[in-house]
Protein backbone atom coordinates (compact mmCIF):
# COMPACT_ATOMS: atom_id res chain seq x y z
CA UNK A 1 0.00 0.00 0.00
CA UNK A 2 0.79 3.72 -0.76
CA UNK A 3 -0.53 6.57 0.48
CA UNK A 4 0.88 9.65 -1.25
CA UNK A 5 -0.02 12.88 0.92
CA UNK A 6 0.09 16.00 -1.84
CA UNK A 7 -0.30 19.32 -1.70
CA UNK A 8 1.13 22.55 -1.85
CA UNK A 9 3.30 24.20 0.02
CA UNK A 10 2.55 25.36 3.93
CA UNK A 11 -0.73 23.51 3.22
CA UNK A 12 0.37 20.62 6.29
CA UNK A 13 1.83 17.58 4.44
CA UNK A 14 4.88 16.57 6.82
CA UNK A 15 2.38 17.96 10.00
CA UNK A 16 -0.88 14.92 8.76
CA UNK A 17 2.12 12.72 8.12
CA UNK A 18 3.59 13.07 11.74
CA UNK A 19 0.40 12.71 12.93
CA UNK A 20 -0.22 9.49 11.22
CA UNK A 21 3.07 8.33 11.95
CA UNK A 22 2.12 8.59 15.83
CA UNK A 23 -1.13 6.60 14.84
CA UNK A 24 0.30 4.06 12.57
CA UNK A 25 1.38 0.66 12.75
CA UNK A 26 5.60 1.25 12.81
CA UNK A 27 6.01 -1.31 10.19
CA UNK A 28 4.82 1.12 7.80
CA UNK A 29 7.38 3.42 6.30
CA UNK A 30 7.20 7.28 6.16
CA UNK A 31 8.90 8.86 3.32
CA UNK A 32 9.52 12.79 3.20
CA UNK A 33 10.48 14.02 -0.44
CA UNK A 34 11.55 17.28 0.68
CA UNK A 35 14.04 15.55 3.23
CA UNK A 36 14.93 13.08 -0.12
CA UNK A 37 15.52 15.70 -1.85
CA UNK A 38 18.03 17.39 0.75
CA UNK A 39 20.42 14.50 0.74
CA UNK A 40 19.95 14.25 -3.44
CA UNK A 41 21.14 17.88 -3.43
CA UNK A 42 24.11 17.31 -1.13
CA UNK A 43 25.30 14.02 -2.87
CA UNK A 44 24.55 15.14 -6.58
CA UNK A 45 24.69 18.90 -6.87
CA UNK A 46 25.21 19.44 -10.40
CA UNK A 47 21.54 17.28 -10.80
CA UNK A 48 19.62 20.09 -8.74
CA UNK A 49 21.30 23.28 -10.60
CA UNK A 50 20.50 22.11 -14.12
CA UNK A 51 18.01 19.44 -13.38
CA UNK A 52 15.60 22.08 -11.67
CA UNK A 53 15.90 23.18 -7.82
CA UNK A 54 12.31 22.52 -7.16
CA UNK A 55 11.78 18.29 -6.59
CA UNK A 56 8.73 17.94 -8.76
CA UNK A 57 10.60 19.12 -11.43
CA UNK A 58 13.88 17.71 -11.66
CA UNK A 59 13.97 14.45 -14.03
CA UNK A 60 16.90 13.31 -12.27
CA UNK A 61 15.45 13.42 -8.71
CA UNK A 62 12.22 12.09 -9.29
CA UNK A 63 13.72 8.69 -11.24
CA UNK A 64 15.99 8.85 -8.02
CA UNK A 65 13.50 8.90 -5.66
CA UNK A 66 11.50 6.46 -7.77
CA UNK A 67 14.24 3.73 -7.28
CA UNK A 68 14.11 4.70 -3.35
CA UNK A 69 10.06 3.91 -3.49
CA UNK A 70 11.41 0.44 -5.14
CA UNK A 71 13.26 -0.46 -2.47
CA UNK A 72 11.13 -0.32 -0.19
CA UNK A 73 8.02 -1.36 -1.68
CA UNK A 74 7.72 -4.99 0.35
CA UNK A 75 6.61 -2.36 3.01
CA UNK A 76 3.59 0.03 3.41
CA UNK A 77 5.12 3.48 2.73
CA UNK A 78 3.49 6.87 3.46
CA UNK A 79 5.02 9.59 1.14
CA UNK A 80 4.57 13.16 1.76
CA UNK A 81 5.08 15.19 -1.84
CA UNK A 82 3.84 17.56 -3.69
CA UNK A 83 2.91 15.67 -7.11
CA UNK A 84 2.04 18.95 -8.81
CA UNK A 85 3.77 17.72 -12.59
CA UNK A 86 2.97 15.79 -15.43
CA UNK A 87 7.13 14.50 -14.80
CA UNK A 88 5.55 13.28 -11.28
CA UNK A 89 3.10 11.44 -13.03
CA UNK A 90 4.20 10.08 -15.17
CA UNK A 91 7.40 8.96 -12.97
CA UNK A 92 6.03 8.36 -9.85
CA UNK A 93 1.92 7.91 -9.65
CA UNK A 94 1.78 6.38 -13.10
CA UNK A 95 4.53 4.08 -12.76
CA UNK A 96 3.43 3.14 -9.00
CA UNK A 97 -0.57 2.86 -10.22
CA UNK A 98 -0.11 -1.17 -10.28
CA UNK A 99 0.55 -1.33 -6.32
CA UNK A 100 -2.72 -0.28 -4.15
CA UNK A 101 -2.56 3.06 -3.63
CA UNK A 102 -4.33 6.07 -1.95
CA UNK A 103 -3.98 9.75 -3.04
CA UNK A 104 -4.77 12.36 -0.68
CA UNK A 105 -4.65 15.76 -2.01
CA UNK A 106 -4.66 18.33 0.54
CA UNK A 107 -6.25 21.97 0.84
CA UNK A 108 -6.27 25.07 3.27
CA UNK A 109 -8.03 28.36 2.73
CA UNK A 110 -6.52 30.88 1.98
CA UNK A 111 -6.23 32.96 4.75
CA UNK A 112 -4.80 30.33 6.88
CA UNK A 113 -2.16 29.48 3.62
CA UNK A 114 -1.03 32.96 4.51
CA UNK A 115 -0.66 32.65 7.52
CA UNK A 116 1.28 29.55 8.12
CA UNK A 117 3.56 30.93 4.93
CA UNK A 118 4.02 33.85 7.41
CA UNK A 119 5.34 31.82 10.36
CA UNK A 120 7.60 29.52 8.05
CA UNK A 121 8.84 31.79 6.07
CA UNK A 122 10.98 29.27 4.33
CA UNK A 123 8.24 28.98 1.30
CA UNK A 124 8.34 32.63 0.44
């Protein structure tokens, strides 16, 4: 089983996946793509400066993170990323579509978007 947990940013991914991840049987394995991502940077940083700096974008990442899914796909994974491309699609959700699956797209008003972009302002 996958559960992918999208959305944009501020709009609570990594906060519903903690949460779950409190709740949750521990045999079941929580992926952050943004924290992915981080270590991708550091060990290939040529990929992220011509590949595209944001994750959903960068061809290189996402068929990296793909074979990361792979290896742990005997387990029950919980990924937290915002699938907002057709390359995350198409390399991720499409190719992943055979396993059971559940897609939870998340929303906030826009007020509270504000203001929790406001408080972090890392996603300015």
């Amino acid at each position: 089983m996958i559960v992918w947990i999208d959305g944009t940013y501020g709009v609570g991914k990594t906060t519903v996946a903690r949460i779950l991840e409190e709740k949750i049987n521990s045999k079941v394995v929580f992926i952050d793509s943004d924290s992915y991502y981080l270590e991708f940077a550091q060990k290939y940083p040529y990929c992220t400066m011509f590949g595209g700096s944001l994750p959903q974008i960068n061809k290189s990442y996402l068929n990296d993170f793909k074979k990361y899914i792979e290896q742990n796909i005997d387990n029950d994974m919980v990924i937290v990323m915002c699938l907002s491309t057709i390359e995350c699609d198409e390399i991720l959700v499409k190719y992943f579509k055979e396993y059971t699956h559940k897609h939870y797209i998340l929303c906030v008003g826009k007020d509270e978007f504000e203001k929790r972009i406001e408080v972090d302002g890392s996603h300015r």
